[in-house]
Protein backbone atom coordinates (compact mmCIF):
# COMPACT_ATOMS: atom_id res chain seq x y z
CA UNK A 1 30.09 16.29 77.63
CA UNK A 2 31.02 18.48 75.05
CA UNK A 3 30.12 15.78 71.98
CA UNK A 4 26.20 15.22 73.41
CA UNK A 5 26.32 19.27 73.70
CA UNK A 6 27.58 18.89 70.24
CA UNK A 7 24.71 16.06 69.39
CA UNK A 8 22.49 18.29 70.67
CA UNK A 9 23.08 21.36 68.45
CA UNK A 10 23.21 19.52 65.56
CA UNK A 11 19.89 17.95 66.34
CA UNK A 12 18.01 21.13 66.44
CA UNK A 13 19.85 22.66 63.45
CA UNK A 14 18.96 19.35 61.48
CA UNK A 15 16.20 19.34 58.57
CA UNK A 16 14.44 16.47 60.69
CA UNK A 17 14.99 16.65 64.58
CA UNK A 18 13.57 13.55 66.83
CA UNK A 19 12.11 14.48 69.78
CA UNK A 20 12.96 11.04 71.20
CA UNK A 21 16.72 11.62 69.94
CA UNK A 22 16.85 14.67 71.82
CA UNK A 23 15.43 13.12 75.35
CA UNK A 24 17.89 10.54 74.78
CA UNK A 25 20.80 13.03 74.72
CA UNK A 26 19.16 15.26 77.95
CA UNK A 27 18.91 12.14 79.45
CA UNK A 28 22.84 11.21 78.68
CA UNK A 29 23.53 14.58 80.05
CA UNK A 30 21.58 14.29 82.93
CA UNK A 31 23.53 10.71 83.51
CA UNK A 32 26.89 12.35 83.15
CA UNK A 33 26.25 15.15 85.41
CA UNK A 34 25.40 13.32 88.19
CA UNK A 35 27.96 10.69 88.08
CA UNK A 36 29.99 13.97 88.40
CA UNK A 37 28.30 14.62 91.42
CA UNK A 38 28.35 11.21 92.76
CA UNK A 39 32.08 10.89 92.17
CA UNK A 40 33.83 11.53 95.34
CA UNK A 41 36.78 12.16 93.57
CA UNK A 42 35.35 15.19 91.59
CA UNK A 43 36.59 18.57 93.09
CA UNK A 44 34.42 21.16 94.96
CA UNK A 45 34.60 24.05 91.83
CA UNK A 46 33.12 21.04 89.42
CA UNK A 47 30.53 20.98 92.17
CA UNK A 48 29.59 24.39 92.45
CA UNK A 49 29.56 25.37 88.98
CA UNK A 50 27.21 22.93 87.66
CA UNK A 51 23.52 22.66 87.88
CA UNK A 52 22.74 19.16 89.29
CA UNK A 53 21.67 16.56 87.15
CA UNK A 54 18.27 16.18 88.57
CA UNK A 55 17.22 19.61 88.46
CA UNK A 56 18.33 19.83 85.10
CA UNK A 57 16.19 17.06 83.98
CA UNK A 58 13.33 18.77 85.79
CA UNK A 59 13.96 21.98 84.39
CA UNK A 60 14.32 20.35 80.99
CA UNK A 61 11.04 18.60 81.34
CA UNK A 62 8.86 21.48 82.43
CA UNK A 63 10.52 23.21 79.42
CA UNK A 64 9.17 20.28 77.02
CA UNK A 65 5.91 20.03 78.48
CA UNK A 66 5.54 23.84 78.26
CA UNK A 67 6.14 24.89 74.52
CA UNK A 68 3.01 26.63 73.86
CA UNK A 69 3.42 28.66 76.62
CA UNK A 70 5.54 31.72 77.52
CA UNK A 71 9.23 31.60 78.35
CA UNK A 72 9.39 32.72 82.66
CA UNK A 73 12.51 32.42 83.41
CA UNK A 74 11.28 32.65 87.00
CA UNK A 75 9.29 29.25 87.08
CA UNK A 76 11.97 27.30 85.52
CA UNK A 77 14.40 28.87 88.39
CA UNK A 78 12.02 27.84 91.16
CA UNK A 79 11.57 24.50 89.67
CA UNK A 80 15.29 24.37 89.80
CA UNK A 81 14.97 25.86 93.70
CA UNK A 82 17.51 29.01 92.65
CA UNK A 83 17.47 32.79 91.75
CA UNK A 84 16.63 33.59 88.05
CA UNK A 85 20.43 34.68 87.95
CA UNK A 86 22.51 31.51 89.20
CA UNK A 87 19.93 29.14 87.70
CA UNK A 88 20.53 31.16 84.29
CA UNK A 89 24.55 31.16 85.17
CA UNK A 90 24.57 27.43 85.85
CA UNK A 91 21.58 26.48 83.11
CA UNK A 92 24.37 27.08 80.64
CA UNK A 93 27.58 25.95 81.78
CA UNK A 94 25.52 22.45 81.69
CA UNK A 95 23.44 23.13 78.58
CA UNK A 96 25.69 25.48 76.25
CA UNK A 97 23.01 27.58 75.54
CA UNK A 98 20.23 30.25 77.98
CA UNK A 99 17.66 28.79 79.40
CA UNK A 100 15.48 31.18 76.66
CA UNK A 101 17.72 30.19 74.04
CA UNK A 102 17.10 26.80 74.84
CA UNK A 103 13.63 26.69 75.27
CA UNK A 104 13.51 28.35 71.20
CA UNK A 105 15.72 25.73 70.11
CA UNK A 106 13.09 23.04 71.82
CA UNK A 107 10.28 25.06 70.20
CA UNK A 108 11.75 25.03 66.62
CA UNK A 109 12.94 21.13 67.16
CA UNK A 110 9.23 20.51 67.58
CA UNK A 111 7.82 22.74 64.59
CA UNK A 112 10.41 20.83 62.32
CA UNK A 113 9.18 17.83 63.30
CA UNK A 114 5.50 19.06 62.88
CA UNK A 115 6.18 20.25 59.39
CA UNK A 116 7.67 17.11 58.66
CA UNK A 117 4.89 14.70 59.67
CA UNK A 118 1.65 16.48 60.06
CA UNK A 119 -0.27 18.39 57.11
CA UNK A 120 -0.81 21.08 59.30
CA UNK A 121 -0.73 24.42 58.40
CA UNK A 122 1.82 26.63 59.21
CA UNK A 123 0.09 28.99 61.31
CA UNK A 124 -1.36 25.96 63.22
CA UNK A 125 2.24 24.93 64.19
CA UNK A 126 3.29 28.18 65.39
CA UNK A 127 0.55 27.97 67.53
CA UNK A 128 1.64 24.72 69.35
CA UNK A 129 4.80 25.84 69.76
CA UNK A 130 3.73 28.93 71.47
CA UNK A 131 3.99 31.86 68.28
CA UNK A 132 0.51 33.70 68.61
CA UNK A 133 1.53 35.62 65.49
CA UNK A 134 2.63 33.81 62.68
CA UNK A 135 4.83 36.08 61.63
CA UNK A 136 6.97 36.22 64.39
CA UNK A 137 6.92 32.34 64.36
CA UNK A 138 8.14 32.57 60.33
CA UNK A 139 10.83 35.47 61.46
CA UNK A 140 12.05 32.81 64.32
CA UNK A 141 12.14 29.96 62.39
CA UNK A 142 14.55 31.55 59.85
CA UNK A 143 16.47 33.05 62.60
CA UNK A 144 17.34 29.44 63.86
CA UNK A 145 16.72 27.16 61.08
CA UNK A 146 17.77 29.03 57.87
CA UNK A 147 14.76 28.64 56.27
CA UNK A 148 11.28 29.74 56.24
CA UNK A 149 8.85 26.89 57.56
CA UNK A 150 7.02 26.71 54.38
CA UNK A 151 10.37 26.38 52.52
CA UNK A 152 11.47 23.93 55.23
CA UNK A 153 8.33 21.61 54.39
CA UNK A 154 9.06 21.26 50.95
């Protein structure tokens, strides 16, 4: 678990993150989880201190299909079928990140990728990925990427 978590972060931190790469390593997660669950063998804290595999891929795919839109902690915890505060507990112990942390790495993976193989401008990026002001989406972006998108582009 720990090496996809690993995949994972190295992914988004990447110059070039796939999309497809990533849903490929949720997707591995998702698988491992819930063999954990299905094991009969596993013991009841492993069960109780993970967020099942299914709602995680739920979860994961509301986040995906949601970029542009505001983080709410709230609807990703009633996808999930939980309080904002043990979905957020359990989000990370299976993720390694917040669920807002996680949902900015998403964001960035996919304004790395739009840099990369669009022409579009920055401030029509940030947009997608749901940064009203540009600036804020420029400040981000260095925060988690180390480099400014323009800078990141070239």
């Amino acid at each position: 678990m720990s090496v996809l978590l690993e995949q994972v972060r190295l992914e988004l931190t990447g110059q070039r993150a796939s999309p497809l790469y990533l849903q490929g390593l949720a997707q591995c997660i998702a698988i491992h989880l819930a063999r954990c669950y299905l094991d009969s063998t596993a013991d009841d804290i492993v069960r109780r201190n993970a967020l099942p595999a299914y709602k995680l891929r739920r979860v994961l795919s509301a986040m995906e299909a949601n970029l542009a839109e505001e983080f709410h902690l709230g609807q990703l915890a009633e996808i999930a079928g939980m309080s904002e505060y043990h979905f957020s507990r359990l989000f990370k112990k299976a993720a390694g990140y917040s669920p807002s942390q996680f949902f900015i790495r998403l964001r960035m993976a996919r304004a790395r990728q739009l840099l990369v193989e669009t022409e579009r401008s920055v401030i029509d990026v940030g947009l997608e990925v749901g940064y009203s002001s540009p600036s804020h989406f420029s400040q981000v972006f260095k925060r988690e990427v180390g480099v400014t998108p323009t800078q990141y582009r070239k």
